[in-house]
Protein backbone atom coordinates (compact mmCIF):
# COMPACT_ATOMS: atom_id res chain seq x y z
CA UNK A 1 0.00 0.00 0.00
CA UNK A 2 1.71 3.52 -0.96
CA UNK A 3 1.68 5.37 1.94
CA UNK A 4 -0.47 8.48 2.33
CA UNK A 5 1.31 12.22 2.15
CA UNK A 6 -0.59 13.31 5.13
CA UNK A 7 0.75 10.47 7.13
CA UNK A 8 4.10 10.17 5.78
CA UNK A 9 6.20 10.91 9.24
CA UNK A 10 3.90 8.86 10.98
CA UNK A 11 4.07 4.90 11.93
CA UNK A 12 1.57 3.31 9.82
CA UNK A 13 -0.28 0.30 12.09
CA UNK A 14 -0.43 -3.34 10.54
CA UNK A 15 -3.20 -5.49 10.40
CA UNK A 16 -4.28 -9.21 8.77
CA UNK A 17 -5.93 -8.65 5.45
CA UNK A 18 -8.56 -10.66 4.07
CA UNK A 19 -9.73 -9.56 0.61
CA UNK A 20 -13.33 -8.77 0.02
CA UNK A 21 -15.66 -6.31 -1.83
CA UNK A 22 -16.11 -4.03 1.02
CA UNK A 23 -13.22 -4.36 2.89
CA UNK A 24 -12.36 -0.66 4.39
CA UNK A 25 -8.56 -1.84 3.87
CA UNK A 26 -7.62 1.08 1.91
CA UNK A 27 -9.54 3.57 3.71
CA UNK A 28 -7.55 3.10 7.58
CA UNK A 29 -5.49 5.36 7.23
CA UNK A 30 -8.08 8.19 6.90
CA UNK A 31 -10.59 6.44 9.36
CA UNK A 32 -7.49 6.46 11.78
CA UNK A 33 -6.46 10.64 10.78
CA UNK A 34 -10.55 11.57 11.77
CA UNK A 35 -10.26 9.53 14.77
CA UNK A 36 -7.03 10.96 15.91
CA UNK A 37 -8.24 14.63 15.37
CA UNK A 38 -11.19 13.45 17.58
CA UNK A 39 -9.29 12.74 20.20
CA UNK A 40 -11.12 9.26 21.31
CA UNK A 41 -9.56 6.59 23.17
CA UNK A 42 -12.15 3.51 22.06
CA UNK A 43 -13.98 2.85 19.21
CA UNK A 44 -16.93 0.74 18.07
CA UNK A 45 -16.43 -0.97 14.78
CA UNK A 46 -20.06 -1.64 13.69
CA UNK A 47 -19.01 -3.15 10.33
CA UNK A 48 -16.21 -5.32 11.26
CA UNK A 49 -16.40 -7.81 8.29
CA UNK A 50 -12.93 -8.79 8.10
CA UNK A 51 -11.79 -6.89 11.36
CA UNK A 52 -9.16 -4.88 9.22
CA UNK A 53 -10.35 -2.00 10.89
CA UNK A 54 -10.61 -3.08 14.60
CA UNK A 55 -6.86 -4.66 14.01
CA UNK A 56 -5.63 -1.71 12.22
CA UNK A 57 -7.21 0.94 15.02
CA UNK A 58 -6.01 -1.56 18.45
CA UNK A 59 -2.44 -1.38 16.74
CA UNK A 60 -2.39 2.10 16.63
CA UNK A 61 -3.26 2.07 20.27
CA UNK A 62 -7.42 2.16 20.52
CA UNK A 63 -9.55 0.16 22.59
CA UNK A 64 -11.50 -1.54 20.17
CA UNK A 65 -15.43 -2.35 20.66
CA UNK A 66 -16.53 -4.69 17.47
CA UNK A 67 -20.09 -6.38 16.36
């Protein structure tokens, strides 16, 4: 994945991929910039599919609530 210019000096957070239509895989690192402007320390994943999210936000440090 080519990192994004807005979070170029920042440590991007892994996560397991599994491959779907749908998957939010490409969109982290943005979900993860409006959280962090936020200011939240958990978040509730409503449409964890393939958890990419959840993983992606608890490795960046979140406390992860998921359906």
């Amino acid at each position: 994945m080519k990192p994004l210019e807005l979070l170029s000096d920042q440590v991007v957070p892994t996560a397991q991929t599994i491959k779907y239509m749908g998957s939010k895989r490409k969109i982290a690192p943005y979900i993860l910039t409006m959280i962090e402007e936020e200011g939240v320390k958990s978040v509730f994943d409503g449409f964890s599919g393939s958890t990419y999210v959840s993983q992606y936000l608890a490795n960046a440090g979140y406390k992860i609530h998921s359906s």
